[in-house]
PDB file of N, CA and C in Angstrom:
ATOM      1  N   UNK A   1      -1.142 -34.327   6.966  1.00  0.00           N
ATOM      2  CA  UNK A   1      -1.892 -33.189   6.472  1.00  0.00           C
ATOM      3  C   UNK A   1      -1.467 -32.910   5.039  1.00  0.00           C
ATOM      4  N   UNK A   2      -2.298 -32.466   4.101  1.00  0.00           N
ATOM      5  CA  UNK A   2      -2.122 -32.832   2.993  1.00  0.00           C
ATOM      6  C   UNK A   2      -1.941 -30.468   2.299  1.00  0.00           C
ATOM      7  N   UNK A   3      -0.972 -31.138   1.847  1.00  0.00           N
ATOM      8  CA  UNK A   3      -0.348 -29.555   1.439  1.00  0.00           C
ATOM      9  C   UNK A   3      -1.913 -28.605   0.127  1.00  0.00           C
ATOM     10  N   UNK A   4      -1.941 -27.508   0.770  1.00  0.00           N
ATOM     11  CA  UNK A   4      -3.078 -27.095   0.072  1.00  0.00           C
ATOM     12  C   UNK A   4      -2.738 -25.695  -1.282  1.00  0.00           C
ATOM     13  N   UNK A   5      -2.923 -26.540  -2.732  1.00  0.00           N
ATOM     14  CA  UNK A   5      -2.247 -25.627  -3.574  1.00  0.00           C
ATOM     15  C   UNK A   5      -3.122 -24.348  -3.868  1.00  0.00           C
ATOM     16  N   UNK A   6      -2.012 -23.464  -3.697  1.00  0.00           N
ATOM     17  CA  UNK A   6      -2.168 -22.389  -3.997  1.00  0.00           C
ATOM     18  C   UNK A   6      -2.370 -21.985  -5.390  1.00  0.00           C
ATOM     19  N   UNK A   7      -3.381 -21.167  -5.870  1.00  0.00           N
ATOM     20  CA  UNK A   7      -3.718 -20.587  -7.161  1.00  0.00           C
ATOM     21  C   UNK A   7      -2.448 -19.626  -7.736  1.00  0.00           C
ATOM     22  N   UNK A   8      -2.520 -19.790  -9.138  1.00  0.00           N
ATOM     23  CA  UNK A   8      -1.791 -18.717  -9.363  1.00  0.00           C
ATOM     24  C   UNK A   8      -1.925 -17.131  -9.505  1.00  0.00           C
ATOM     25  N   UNK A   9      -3.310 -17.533  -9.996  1.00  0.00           N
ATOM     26  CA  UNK A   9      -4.186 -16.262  -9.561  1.00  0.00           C
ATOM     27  C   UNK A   9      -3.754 -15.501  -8.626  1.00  0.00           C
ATOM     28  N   UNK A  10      -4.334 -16.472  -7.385  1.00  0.00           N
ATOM     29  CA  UNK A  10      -4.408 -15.472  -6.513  1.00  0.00           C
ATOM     30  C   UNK A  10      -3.034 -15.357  -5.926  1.00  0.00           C
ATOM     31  N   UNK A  11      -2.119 -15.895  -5.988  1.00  0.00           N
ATOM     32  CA  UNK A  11      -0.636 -15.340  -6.243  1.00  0.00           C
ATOM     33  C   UNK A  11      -0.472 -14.147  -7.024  1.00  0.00           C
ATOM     34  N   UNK A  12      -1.033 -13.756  -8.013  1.00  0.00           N
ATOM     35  CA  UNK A  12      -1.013 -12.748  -9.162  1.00  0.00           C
ATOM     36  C   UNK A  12      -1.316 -11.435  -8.363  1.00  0.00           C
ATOM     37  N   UNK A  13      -2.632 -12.041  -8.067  1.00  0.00           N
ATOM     38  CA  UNK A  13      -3.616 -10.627  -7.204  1.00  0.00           C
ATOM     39  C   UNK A  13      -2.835 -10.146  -6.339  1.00  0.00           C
ATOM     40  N   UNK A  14      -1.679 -11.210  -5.289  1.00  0.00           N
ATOM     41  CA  UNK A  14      -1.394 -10.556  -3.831  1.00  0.00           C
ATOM     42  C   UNK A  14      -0.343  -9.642  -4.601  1.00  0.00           C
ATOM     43  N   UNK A  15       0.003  -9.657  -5.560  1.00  0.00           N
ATOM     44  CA  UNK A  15       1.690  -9.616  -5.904  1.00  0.00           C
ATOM     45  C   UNK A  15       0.837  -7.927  -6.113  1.00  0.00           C
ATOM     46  N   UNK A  16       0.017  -7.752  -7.008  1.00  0.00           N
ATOM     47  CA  UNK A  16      -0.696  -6.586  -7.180  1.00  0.00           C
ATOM     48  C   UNK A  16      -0.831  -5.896  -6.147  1.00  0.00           C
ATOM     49  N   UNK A  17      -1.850  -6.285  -5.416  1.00  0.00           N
ATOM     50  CA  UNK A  17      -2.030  -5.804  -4.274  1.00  0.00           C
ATOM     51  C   UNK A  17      -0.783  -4.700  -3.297  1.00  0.00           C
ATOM     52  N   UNK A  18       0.544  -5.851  -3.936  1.00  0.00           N
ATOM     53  CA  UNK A  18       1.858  -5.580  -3.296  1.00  0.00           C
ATOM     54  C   UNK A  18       2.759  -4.329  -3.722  1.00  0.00           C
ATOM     55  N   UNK A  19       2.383  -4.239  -5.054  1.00  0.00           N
ATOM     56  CA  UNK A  19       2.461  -3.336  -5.853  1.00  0.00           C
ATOM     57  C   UNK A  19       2.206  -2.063  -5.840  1.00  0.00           C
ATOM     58  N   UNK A  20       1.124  -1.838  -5.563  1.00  0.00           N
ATOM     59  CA  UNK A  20      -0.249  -1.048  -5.534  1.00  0.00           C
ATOM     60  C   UNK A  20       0.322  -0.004  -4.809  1.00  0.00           C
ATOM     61  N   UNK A  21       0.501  -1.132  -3.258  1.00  0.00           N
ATOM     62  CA  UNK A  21       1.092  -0.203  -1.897  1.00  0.00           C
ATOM     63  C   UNK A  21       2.480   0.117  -2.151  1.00  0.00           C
ATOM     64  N   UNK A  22       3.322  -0.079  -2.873  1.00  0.00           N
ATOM     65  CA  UNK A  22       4.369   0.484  -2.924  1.00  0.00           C
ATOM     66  C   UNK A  22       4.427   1.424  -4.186  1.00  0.00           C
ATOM     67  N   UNK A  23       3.205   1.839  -4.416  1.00  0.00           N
ATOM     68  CA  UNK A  23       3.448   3.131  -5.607  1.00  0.00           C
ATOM     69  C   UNK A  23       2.907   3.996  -4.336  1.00  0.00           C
ATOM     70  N   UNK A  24       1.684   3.470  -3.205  1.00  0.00           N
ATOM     71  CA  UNK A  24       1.189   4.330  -2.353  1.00  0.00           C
ATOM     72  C   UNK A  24       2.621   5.107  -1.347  1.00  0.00           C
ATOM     73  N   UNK A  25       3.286   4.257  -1.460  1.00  0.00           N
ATOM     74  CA  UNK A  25       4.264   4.424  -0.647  1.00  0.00           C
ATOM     75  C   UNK A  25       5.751   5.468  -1.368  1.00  0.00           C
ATOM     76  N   UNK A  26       5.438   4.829  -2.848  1.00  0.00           N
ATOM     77  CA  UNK A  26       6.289   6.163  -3.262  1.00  0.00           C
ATOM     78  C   UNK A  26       5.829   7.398  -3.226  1.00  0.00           C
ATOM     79  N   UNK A  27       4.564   7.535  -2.945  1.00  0.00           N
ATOM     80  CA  UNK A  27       3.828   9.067  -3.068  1.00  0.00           C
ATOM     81  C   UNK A  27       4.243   9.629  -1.867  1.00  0.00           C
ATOM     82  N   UNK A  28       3.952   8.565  -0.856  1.00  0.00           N
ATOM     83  CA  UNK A  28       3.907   9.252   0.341  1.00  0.00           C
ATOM     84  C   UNK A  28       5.755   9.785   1.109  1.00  0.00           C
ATOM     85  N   UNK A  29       6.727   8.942   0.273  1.00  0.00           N
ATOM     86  CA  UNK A  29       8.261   9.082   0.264  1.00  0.00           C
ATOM     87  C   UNK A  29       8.279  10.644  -0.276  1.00  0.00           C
ATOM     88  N   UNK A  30       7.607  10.908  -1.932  1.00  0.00           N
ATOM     89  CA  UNK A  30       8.228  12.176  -2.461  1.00  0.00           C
ATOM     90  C   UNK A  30       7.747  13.252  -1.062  1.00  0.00           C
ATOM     91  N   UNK A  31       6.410  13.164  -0.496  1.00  0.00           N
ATOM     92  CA  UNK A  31       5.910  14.118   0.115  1.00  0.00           C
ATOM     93  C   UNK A  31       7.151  14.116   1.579  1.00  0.00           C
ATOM     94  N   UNK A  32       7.522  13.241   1.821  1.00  0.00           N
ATOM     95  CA  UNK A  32       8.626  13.258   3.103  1.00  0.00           C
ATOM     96  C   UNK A  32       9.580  14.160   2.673  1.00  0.00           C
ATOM     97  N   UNK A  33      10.184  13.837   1.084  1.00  0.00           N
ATOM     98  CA  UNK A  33      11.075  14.884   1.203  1.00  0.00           C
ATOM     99  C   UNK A  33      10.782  16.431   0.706  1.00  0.00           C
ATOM    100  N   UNK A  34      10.039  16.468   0.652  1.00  0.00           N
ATOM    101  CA  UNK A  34       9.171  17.936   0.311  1.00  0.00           C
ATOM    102  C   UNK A  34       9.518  18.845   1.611  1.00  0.00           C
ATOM    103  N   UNK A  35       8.517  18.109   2.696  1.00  0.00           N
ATOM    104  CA  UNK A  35       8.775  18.319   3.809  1.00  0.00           C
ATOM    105  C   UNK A  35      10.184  18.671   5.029  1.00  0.00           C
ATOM    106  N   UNK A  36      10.591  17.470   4.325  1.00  0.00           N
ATOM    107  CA  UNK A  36      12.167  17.182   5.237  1.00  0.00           C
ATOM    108  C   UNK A  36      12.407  18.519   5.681  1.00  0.00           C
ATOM    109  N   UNK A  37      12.995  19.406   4.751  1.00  0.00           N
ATOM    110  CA  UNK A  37      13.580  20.813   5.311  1.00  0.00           C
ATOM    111  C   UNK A  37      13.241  21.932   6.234  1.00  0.00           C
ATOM    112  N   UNK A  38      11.658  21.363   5.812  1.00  0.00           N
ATOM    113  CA  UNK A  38      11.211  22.932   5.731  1.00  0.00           C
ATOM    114  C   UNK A  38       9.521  22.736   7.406  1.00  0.00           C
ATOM    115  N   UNK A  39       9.269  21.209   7.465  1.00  0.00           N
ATOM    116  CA  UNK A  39       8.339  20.668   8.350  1.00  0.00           C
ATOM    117  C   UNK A  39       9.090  19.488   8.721  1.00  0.00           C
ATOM    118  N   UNK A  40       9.383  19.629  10.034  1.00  0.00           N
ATOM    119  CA  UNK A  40       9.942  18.595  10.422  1.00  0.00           C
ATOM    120  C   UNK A  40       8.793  17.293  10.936  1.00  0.00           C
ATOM    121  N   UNK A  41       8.092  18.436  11.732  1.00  0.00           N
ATOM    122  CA  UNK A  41       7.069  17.625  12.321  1.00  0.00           C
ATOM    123  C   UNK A  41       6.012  17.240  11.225  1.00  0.00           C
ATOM    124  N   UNK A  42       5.546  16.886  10.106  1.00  0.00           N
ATOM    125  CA  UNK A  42       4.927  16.862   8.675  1.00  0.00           C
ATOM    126  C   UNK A  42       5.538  15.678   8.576  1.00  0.00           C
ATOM    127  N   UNK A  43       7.147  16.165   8.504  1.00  0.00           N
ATOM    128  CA  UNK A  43       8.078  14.586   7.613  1.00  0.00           C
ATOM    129  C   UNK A  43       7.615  13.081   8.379  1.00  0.00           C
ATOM    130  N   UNK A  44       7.675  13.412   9.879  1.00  0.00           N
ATOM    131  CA  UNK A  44       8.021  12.572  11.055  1.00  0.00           C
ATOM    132  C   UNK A  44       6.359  12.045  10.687  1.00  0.00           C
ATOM    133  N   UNK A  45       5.494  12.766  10.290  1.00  0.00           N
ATOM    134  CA  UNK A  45       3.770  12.356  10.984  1.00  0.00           C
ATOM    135  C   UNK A  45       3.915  11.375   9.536  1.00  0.00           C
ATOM    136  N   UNK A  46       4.151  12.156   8.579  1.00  0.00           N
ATOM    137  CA  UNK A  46       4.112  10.839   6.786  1.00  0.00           C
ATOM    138  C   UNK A  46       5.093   9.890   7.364  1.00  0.00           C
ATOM    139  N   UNK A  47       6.210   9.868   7.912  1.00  0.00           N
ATOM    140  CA  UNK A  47       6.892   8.310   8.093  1.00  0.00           C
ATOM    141  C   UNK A  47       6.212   7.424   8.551  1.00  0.00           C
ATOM    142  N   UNK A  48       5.387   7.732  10.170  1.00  0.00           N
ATOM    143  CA  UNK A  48       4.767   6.786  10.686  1.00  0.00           C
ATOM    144  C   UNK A  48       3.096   6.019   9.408  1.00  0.00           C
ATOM    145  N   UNK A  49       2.823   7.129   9.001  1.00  0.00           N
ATOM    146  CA  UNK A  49       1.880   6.645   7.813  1.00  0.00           C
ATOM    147  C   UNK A  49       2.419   5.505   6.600  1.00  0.00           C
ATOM    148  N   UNK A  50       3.293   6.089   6.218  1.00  0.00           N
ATOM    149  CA  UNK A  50       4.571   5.327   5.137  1.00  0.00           C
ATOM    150  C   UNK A  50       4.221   3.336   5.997  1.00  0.00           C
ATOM    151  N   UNK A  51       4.967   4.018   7.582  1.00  0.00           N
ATOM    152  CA  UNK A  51       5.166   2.485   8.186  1.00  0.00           C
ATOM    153  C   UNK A  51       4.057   1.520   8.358  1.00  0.00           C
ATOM    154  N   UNK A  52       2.971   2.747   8.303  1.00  0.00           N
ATOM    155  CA  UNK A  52       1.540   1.564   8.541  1.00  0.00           C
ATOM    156  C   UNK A  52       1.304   1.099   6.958  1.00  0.00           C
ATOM    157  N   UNK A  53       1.169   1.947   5.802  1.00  0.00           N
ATOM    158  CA  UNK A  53       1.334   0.861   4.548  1.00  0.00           C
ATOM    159  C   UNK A  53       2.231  -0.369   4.467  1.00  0.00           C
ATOM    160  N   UNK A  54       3.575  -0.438   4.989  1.00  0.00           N
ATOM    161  CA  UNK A  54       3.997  -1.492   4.872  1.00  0.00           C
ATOM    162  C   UNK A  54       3.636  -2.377   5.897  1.00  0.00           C
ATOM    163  N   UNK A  55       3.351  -2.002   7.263  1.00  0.00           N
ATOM    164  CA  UNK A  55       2.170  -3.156   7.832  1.00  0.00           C
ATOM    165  C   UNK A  55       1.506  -3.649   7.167  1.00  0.00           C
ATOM    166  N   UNK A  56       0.716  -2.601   6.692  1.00  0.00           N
ATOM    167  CA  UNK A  56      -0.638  -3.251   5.891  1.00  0.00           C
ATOM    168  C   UNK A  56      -0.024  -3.860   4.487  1.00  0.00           C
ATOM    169  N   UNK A  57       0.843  -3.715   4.142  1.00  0.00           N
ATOM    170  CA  UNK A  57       1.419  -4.530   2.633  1.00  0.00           C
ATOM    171  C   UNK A  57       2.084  -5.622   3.171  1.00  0.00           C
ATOM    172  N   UNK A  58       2.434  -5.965   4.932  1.00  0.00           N
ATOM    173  CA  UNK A  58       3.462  -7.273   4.889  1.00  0.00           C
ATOM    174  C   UNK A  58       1.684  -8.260   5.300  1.00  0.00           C
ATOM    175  N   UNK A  59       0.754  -7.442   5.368  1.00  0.00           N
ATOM    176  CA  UNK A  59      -0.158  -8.241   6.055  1.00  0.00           C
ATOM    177  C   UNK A  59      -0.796  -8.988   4.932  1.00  0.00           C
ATOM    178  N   UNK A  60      -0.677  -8.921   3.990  1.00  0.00           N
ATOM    179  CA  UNK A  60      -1.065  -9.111   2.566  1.00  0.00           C
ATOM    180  C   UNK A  60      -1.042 -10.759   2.480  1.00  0.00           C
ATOM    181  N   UNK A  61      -2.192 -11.800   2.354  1.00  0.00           N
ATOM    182  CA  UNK A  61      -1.470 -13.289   2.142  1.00  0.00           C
ATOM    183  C   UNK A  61      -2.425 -13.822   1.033  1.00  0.00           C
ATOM    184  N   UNK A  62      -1.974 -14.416   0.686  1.00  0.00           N
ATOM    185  CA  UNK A  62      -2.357 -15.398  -0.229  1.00  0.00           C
ATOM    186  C   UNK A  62      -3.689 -16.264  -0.081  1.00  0.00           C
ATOM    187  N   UNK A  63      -4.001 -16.535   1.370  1.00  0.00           N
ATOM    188  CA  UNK A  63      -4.617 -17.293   1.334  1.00  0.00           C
ATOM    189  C   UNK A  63      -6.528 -16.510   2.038  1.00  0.00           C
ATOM    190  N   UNK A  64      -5.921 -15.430   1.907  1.00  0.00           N
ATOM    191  CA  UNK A  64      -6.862 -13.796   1.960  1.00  0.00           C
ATOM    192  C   UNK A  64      -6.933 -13.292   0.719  1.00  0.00           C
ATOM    193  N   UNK A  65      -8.049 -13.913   0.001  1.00  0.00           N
ATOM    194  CA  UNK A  65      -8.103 -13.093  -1.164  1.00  0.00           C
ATOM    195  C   UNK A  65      -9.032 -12.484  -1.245  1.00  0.00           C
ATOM    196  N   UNK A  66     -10.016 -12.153  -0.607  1.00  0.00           N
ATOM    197  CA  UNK A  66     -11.021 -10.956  -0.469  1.00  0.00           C
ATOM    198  C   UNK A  66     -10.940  -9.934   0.068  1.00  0.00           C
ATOM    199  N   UNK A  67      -9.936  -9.963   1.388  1.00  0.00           N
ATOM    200  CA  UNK A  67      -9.036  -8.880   1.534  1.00  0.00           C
ATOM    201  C   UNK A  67      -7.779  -8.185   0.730  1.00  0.00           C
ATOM    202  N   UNK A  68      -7.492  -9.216  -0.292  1.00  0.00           N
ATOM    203  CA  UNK A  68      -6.690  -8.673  -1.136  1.00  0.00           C
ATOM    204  C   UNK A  68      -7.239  -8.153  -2.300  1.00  0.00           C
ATOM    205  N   UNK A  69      -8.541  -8.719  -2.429  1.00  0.00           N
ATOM    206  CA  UNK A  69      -9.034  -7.554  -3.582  1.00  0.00           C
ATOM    207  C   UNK A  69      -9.592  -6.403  -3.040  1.00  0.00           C
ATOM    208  N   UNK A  70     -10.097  -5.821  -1.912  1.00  0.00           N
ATOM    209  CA  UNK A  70     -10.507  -5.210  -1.292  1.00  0.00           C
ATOM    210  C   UNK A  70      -9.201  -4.096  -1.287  1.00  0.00           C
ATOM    211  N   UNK A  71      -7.586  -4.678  -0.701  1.00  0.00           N
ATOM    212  CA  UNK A  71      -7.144  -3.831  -1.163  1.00  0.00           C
ATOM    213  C   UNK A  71      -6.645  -2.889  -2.290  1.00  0.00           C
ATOM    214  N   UNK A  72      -6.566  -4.178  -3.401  1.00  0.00           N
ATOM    215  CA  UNK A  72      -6.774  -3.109  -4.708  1.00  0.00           C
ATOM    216  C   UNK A  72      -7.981  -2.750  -4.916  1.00  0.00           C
ATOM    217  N   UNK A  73      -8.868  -2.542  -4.836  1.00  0.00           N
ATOM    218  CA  UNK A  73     -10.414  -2.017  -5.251  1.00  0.00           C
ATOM    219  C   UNK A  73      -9.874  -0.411  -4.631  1.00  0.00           C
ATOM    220  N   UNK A  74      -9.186  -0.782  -3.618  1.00  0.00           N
ATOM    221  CA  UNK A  74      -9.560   0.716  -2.531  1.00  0.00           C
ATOM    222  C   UNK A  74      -8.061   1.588  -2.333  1.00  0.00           C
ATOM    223  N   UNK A  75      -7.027   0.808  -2.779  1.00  0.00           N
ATOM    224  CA  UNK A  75      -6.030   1.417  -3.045  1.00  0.00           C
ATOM    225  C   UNK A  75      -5.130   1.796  -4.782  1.00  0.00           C
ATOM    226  N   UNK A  76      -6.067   0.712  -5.889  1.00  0.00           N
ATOM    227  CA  UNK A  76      -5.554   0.831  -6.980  1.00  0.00           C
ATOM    228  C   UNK A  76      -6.198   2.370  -7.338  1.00  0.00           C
ATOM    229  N   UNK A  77      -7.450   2.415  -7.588  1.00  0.00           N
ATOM    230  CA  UNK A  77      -7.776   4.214  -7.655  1.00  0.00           C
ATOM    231  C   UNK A  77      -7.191   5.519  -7.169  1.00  0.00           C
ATOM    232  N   UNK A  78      -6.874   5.193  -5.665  1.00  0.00           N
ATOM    233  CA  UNK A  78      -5.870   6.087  -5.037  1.00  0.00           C
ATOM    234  C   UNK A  78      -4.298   6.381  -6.171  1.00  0.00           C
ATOM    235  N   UNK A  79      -4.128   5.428  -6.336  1.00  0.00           N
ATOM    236  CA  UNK A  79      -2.440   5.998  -6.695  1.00  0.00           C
ATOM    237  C   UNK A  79      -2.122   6.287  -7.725  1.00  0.00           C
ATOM    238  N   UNK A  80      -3.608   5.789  -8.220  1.00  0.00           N
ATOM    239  CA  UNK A  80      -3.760   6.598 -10.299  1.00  0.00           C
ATOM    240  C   UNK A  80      -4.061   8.129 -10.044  1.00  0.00           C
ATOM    241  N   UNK A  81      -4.658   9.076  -9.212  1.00  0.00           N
ATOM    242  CA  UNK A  81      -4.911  10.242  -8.965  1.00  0.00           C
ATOM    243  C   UNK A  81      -4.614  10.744  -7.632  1.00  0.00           C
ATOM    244  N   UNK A  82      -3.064  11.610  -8.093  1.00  0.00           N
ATOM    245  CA  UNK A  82      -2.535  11.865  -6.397  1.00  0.00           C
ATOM    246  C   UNK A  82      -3.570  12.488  -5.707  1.00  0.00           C
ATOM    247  N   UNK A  83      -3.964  13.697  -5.874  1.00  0.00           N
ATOM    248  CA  UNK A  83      -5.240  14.998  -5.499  1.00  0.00           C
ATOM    249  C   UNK A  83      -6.215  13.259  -4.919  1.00  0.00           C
ATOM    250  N   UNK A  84      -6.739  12.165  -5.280  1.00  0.00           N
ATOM    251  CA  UNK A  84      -7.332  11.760  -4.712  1.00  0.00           C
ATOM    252  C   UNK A  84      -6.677  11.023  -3.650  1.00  0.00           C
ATOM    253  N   UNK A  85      -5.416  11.034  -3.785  1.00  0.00           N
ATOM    254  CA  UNK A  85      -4.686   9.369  -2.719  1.00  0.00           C
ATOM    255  C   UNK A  85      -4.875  10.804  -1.455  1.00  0.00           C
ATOM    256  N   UNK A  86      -4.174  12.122  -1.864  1.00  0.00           N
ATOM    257  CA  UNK A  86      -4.127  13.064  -0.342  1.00  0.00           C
ATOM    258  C   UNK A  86      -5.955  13.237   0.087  1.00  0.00           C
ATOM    259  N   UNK A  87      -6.481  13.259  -0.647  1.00  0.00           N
ATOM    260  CA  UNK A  87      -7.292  13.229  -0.208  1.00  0.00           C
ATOM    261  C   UNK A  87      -8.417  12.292   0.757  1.00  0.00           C
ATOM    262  N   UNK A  88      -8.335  10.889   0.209  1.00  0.00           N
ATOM    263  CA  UNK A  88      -8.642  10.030   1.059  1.00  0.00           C
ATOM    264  C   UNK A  88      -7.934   8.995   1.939  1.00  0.00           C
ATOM    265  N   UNK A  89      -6.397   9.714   2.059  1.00  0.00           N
ATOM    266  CA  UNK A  89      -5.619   9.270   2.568  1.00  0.00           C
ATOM    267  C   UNK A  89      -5.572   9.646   4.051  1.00  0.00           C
TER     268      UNK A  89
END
């Protein structure tokens, strides 16, 4: 079986993609500790959210690149405008 090369491109894109979700994921960290003190049950409901971005960021491959632009199309807008990431988050 003959090894099938990968673009760099779309190496580029996933790495973005990878990116993307971990600014989503710093948003959703500051709001944990906002919470921490004062909503326990708030902190606990954003962790499990937090954990499904990094699902969805380990699910991320290379050889999915329409799902990987799909996720920046639909997550790069989100994390440029917080008021929009809570909102369609």
């Amino acid at each position: 079986m003959a090894e099938q090369e990968t673009s760099y491109d779309a190496i580029v894109r996933v790495e973005i993609a990878i990116e993307i979700l971990n600014q989503a994921r710093v948003i959703v960290i500051a709001r944990i500790y906002e919470h921490e003190g004062t909503n326990a049950g708030a902190a606990e409901a954003l962790r499990r959210r937090r954990r499904d971005l990094i699902e969805l960021q380990q699910s991320i491959r290379v050889a999915d690149l329409d799902g990987t632009e799909n996720h920046i199309a639909v997550w790069g807008p989100r994390v440029q405008d917080e008021a929009r990431f809570w909102a369609e988050f």
